[in-house]
Protein backbone atom coordinates (compact mmCIF):
# COMPACT_ATOMS: atom_id res chain seq x y z
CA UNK A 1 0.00 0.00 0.00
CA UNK A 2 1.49 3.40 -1.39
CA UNK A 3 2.23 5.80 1.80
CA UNK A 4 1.68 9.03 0.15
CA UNK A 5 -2.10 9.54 -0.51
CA UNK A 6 -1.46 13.39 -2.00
CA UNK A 7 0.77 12.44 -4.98
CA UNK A 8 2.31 14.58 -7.35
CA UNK A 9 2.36 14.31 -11.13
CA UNK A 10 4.61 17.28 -11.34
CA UNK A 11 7.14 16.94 -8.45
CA UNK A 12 7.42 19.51 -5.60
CA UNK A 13 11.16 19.16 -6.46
CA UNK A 14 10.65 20.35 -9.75
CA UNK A 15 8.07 23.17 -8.65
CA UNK A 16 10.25 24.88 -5.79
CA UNK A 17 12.95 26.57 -7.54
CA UNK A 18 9.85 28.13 -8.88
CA UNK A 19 8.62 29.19 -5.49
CA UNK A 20 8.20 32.29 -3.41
CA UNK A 21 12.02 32.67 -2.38
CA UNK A 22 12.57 28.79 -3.64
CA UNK A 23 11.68 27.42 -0.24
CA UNK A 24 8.98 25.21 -1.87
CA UNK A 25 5.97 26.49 0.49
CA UNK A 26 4.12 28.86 -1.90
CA UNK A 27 4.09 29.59 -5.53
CA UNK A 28 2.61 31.78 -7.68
CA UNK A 29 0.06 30.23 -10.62
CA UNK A 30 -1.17 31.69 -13.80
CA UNK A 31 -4.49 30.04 -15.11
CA UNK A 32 -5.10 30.38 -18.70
CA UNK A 33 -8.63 30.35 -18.71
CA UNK A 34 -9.36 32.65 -16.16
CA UNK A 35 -6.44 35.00 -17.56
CA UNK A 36 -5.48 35.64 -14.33
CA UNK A 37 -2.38 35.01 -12.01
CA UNK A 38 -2.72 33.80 -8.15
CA UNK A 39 -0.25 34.53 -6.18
CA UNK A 40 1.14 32.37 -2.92
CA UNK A 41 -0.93 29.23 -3.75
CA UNK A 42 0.52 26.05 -1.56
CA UNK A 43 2.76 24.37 -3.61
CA UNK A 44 1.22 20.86 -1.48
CA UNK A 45 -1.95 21.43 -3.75
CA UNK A 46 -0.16 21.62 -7.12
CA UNK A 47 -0.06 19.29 -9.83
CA UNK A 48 -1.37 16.23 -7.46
CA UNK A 49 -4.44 13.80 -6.97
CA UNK A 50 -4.82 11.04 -4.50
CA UNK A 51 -3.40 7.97 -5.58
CA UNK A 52 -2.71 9.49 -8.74
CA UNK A 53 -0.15 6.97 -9.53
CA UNK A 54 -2.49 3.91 -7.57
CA UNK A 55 -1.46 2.23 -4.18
CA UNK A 56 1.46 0.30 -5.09
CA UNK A 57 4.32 0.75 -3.20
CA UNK A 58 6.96 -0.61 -5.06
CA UNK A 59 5.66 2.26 -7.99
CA UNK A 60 5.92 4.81 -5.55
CA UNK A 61 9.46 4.10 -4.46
CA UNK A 62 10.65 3.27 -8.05
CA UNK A 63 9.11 7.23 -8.77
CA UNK A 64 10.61 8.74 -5.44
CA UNK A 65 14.10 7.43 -6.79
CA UNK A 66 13.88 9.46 -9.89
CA UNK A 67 12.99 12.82 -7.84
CA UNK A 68 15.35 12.03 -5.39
CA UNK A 69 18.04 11.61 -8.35
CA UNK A 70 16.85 14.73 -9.65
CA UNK A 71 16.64 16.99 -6.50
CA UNK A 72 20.56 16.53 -6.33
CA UNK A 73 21.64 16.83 -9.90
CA UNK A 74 19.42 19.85 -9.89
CA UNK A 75 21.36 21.25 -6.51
CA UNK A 76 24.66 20.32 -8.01
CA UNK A 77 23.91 22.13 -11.06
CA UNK A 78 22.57 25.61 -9.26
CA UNK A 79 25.94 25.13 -7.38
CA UNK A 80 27.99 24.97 -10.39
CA UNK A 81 26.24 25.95 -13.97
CA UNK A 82 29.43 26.37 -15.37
CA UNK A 83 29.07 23.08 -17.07
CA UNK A 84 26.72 19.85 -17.76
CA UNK A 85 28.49 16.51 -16.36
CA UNK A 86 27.69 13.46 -17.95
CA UNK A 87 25.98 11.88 -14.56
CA UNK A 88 23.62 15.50 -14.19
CA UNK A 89 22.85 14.85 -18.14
CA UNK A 90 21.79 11.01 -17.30
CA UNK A 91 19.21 12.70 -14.48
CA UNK A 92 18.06 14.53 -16.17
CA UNK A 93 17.70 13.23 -19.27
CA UNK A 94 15.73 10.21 -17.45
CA UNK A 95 13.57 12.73 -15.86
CA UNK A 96 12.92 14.26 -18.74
CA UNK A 97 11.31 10.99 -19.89
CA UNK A 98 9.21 10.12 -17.00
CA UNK A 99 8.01 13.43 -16.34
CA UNK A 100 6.68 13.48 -20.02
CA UNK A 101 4.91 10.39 -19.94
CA UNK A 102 3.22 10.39 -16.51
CA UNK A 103 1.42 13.56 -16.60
CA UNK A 104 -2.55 14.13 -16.11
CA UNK A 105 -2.54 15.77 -19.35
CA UNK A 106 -1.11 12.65 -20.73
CA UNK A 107 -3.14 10.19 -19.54
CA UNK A 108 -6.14 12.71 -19.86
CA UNK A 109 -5.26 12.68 -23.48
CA UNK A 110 -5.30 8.91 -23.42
CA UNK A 111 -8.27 8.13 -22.29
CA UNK A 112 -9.78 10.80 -24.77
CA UNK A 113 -8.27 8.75 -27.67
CA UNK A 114 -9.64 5.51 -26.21
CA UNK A 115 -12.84 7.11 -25.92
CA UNK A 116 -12.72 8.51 -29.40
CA UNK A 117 -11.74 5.03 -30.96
CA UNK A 118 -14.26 3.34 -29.11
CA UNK A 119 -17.41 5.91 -30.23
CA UNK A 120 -16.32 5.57 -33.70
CA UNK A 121 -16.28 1.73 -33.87
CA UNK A 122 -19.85 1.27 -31.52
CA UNK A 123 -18.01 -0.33 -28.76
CA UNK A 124 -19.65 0.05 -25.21
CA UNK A 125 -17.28 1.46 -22.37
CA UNK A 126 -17.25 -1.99 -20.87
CA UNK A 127 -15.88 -3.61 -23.77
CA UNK A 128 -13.33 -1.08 -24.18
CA UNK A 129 -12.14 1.50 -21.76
CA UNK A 130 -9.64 3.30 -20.06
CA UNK A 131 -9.43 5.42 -16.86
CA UNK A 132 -6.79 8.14 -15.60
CA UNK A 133 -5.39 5.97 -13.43
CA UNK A 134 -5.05 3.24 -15.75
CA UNK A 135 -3.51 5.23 -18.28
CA UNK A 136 -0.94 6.60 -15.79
CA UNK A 137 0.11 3.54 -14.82
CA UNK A 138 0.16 2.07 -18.14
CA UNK A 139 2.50 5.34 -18.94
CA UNK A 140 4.69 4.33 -15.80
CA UNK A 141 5.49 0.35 -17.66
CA UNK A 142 5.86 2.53 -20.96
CA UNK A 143 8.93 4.21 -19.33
CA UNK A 144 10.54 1.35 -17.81
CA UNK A 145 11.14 -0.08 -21.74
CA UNK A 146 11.49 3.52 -23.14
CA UNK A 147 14.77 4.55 -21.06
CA UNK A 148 17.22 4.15 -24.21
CA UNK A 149 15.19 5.40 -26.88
CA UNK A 150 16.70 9.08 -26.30
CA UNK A 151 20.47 8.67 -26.07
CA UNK A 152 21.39 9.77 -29.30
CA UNK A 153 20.08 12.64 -28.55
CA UNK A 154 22.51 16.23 -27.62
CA UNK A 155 21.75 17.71 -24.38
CA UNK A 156 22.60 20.68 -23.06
CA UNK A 157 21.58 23.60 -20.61
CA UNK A 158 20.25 26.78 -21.71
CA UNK A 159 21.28 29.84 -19.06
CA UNK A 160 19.27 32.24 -18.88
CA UNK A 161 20.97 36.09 -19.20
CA UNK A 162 17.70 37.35 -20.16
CA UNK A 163 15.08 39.63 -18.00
CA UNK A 164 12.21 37.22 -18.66
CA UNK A 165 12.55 34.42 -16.33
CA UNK A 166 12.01 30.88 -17.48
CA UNK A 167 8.29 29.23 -16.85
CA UNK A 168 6.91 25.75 -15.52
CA UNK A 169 3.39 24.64 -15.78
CA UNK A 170 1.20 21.31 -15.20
CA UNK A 171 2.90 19.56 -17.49
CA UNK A 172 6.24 20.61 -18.02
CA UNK A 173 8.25 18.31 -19.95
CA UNK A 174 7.65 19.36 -23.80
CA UNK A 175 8.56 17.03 -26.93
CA UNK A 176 8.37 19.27 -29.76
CA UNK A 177 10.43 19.41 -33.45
CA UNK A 178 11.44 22.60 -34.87
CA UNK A 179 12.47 20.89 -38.00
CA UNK A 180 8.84 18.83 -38.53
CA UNK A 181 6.92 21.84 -37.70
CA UNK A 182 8.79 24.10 -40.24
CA UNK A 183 9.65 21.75 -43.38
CA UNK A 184 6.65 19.90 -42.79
CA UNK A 185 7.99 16.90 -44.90
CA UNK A 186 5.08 14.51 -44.35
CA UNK A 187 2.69 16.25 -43.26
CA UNK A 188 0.13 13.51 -43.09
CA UNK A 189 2.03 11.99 -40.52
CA UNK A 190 2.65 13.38 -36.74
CA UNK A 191 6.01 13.32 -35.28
CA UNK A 192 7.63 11.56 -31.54
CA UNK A 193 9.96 10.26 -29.63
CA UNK A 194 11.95 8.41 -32.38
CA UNK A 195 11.33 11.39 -34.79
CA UNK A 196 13.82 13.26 -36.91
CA UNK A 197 14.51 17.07 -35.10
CA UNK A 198 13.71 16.50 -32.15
CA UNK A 199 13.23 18.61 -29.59
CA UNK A 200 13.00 17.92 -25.42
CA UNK A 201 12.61 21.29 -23.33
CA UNK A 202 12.21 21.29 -19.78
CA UNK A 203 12.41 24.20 -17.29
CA UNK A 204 14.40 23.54 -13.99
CA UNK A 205 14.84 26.99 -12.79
CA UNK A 206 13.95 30.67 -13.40
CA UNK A 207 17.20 30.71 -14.82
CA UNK A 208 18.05 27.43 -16.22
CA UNK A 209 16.79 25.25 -18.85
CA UNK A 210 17.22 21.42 -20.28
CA UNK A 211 17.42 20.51 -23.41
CA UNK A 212 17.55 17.65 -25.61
CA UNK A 213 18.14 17.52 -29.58
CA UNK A 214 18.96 15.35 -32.52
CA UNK A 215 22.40 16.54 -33.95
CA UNK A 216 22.10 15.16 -36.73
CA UNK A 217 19.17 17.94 -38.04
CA UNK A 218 20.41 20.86 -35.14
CA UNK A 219 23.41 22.42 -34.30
CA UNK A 220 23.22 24.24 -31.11
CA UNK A 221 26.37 25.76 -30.30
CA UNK A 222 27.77 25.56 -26.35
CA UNK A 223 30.36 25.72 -24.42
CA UNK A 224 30.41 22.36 -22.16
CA UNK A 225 27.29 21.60 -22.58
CA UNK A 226 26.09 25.04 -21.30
CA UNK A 227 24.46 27.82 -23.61
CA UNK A 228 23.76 31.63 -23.08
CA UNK A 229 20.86 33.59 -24.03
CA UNK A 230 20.67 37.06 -23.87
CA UNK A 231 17.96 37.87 -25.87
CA UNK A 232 14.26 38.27 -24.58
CA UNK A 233 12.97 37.21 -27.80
CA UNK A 234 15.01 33.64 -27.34
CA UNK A 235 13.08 33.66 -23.42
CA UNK A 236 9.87 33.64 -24.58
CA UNK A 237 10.39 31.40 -27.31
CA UNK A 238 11.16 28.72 -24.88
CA UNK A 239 8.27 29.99 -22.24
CA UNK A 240 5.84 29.50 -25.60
CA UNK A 241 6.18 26.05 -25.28
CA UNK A 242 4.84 26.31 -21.20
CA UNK A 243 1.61 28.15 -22.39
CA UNK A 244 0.93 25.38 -25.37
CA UNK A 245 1.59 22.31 -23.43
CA UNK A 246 -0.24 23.06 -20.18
CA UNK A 247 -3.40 21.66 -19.21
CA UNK A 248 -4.49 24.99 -16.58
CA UNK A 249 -1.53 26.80 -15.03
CA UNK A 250 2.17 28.04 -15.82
CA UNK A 251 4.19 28.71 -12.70
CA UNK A 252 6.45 31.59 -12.00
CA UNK A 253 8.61 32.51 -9.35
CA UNK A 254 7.95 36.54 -8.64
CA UNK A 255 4.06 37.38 -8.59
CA UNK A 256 5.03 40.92 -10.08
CA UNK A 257 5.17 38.87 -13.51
CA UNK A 258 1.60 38.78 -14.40
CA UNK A 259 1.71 41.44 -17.17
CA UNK A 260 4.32 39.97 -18.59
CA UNK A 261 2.37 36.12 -18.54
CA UNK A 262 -0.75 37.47 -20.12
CA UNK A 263 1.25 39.54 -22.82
CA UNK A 264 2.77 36.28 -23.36
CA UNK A 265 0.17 34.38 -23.41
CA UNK A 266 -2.02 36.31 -25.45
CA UNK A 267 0.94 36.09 -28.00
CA UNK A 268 0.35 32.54 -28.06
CA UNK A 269 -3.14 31.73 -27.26
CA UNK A 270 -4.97 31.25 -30.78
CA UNK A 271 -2.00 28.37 -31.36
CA UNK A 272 -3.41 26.39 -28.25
CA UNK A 273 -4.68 22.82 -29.68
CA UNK A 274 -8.97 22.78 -29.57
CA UNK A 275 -8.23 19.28 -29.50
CA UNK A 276 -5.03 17.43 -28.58
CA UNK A 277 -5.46 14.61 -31.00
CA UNK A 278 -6.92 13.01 -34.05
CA UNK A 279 -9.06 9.90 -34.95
CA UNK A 280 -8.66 8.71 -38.66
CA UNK A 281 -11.06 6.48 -40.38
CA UNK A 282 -9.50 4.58 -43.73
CA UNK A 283 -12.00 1.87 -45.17
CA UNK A 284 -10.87 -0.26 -47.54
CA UNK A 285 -11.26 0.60 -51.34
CA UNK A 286 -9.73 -2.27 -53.26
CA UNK A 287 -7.11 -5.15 -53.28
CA UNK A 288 -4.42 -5.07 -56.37
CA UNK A 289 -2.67 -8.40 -56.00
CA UNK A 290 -0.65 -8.48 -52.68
CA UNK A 291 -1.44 -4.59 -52.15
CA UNK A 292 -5.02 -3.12 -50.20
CA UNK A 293 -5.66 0.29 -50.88
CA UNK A 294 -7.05 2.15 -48.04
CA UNK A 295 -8.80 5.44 -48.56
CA UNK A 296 -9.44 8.38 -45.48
CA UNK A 297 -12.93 9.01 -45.61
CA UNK A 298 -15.28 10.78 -42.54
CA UNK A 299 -16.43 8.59 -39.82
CA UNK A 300 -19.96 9.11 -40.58
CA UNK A 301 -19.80 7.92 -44.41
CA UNK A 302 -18.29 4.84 -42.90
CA UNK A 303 -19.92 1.27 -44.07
CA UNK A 304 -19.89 -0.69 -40.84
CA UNK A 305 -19.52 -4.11 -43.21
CA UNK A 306 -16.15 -2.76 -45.09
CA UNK A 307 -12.70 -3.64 -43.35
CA UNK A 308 -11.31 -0.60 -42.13
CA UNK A 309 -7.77 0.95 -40.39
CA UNK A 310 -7.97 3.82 -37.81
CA UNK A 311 -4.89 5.99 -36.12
CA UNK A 312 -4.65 8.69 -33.96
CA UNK A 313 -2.87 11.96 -35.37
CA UNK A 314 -1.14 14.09 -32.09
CA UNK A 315 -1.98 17.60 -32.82
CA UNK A 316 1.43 19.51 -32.57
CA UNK A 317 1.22 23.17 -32.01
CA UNK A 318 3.55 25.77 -33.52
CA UNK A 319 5.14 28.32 -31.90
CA UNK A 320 5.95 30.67 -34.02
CA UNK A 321 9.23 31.65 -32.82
CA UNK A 322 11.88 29.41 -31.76
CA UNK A 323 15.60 29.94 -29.89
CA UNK A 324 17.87 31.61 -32.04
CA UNK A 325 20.59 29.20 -30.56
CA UNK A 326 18.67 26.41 -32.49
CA UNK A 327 19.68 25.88 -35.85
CA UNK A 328 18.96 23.67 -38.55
CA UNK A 329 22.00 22.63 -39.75
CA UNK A 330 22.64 22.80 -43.63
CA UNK A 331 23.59 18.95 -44.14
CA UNK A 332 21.76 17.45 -41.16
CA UNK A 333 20.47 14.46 -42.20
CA UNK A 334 17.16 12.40 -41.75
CA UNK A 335 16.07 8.42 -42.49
CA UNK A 336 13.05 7.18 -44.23
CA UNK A 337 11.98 4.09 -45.60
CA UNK A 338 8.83 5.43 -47.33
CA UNK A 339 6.46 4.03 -45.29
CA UNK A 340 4.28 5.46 -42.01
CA UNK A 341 7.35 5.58 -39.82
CA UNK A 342 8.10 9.11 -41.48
CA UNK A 343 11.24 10.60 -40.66
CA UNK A 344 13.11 9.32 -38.22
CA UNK A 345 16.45 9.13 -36.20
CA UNK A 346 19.65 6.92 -37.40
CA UNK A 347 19.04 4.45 -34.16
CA UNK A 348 15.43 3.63 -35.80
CA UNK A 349 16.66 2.71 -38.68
CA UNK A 350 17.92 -0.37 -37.29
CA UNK A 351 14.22 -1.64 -36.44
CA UNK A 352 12.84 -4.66 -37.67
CA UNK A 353 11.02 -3.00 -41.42
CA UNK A 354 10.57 -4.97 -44.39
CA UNK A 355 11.61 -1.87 -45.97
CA UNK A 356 15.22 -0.45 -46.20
CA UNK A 357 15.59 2.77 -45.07
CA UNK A 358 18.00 5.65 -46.91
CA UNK A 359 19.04 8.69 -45.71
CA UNK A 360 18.35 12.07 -47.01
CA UNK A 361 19.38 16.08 -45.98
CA UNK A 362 17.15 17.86 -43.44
């Protein structure tokens, strides 16, 4: 039986550098829909549920490893941001991971695309389902065989010179792809974690960011492992990504920012998703030999006798502007093999395909 009934699915670790004074007692929210910012709200009543993450114990110590893993590379590095060591990359890099898959809006997302699949195939909730707490967990066994399927990825920190402060939120940990998102190479496809370009952001301080790129498509110049903004613009490029991912709130350290959240956010807004993801209905049109053609038609000019395919399309947001210290480099390169995989990473390539995969410039 798990001993924590309030549990977090954005640390308190992550959250208190974030805090009034970083002592981790009271922080300061903005909430999107309400357009308005709260200050001194108990940092105990952020990001958390009871028995979020279920009453298994074994879970709960397994997750209290990670934070505790993080809380100290994150001290080290506030000590010394001079440079990234290979163990603080590890921590965070892993953190990175979990914190992206076991969020509410994850699973909330999941169980929307469960619901979704089942409405549009006349399934009854008994017969297939899923529940937050389900989905969380499910995300929790998802991480345990995911752990090597960033590291060929660059990391680095970004330090921020800047007079906007860096920005957390309810879901913090942001997978995006600068290079997807602005060559748009198949753009009937989505883009994640094994993509081509890209992109893991997460903010660990007011002042200090973590991220996570494919160098084979970027080139993001550093000194070990540390870069320096010192333009605003570059600031609230990266906060962007805060105010599209979030399910309610972004976080901020110094209550005096809330004209400077809503001008940001107002920037922003009309990019928010409606709708985080996609249902797609192909019905079968005709067989040529050993090929089926499929064809994308609407759900509701479906025939119910007809074999059919579905997937899910993750809805992506833009953000307009990106780092300046992100660059697409002129010969990066990309893989492909033609099929639905899209564009993808050189460690992919070695998956079992029946088709061979080539290489081609980002």
């Amino acid at each position: 039986m798990a001993t924590n009934k309030n549990q977090h699915f954005v640390p308190r670790c992550h959250l208190r550098p974030f805090t009034l004074e970083a002592e981790g007692a009271a922080i300061s929210l903005f909430n999107l829909e309400r357009r308005k910012l709260i200050p001194n709200a108990p940092v105990k009543n952020q990001c958390s549920k009871d028995y979020f993450y279920g009453t298994d114990e074994k879970l709960e110590k397994a997750i209290q490893l990670i934070e505790s893993g993080y809380s100290q590379a994150l001290r080290d590095l506030m000590h010394n941001s001079n440079s990234l060591t290979d163990g603080n990359k590890t921590v965070f890099k892993t953190f990175w991971l979990f914190q992206y898959l076991r969020t509410e809006a994850v699973a909330m997302n999941a169980v929307k695309m469960v619901e979704s699949t089942r409405n549009l195939v006349d399934l009854l909730p008994e017969e297939f389902s899923l529940g937050i707490k389900e989905a969380v967990q499910m995300a929790c066994r998802v991480f345990a065989d995911s752990t090597h399927e960033i590291d060929d990825l660059k990391f680095c920190i970004i330090k921020n010179k800047t007079g906007v402060p860096f920005i957390t939120s309810d879901n913090p940990a942001v997978l995006t792809n600068k290079w997807w998102l602005e060559k748009n190479q198949s753009p009937e496809l989505s883009f994640g974690m094994g993509s081509a370009g890209m992109l893991a952001l997460l903010p660990l301080t007011p002042r200090l960011l973590f991220l996570g790129y494919d160098g084979d498509v970027y080139s993001v110049p550093h000194n070990r492992g540390i870069v320096e903004i010192k333009s605003t613009r570059d600031a609230i490029a990266l906060n962007r990504h805060q105010f599209l991912q979030c399910v309610s709130n972004v976080y901020v350290h110094d209550a005096a920012e809330e004209n400077v959240l809503l001008k940001q956010f107002t920037d922003i807004e009309s990019a928010r998703p409606k709708v985080r993801h996609v249902v797609h209905y192909a019905q079968i049109d005709r067989t040529v030999g050993d090929h089926t053609r499929y064809v994308v038609i609407p759900p509701e000019e479906r025939d119910k006798t007809k074999e059919a395919l579905m997937h899910a399309e993750v809805i992506h947001p833009h953000p307009g502007i990106w780092p300046s210290q992100i660059q697409i480099r002129s010969n990066g390169s990309v893989y492909t093999n033609g099929t639905g995989m899209g564009y993808v990473r050189f460690l992919r390539t070695f998956a079992a395909s029946r088709q061979a995969f080539w290489r081609e410039r980002a």
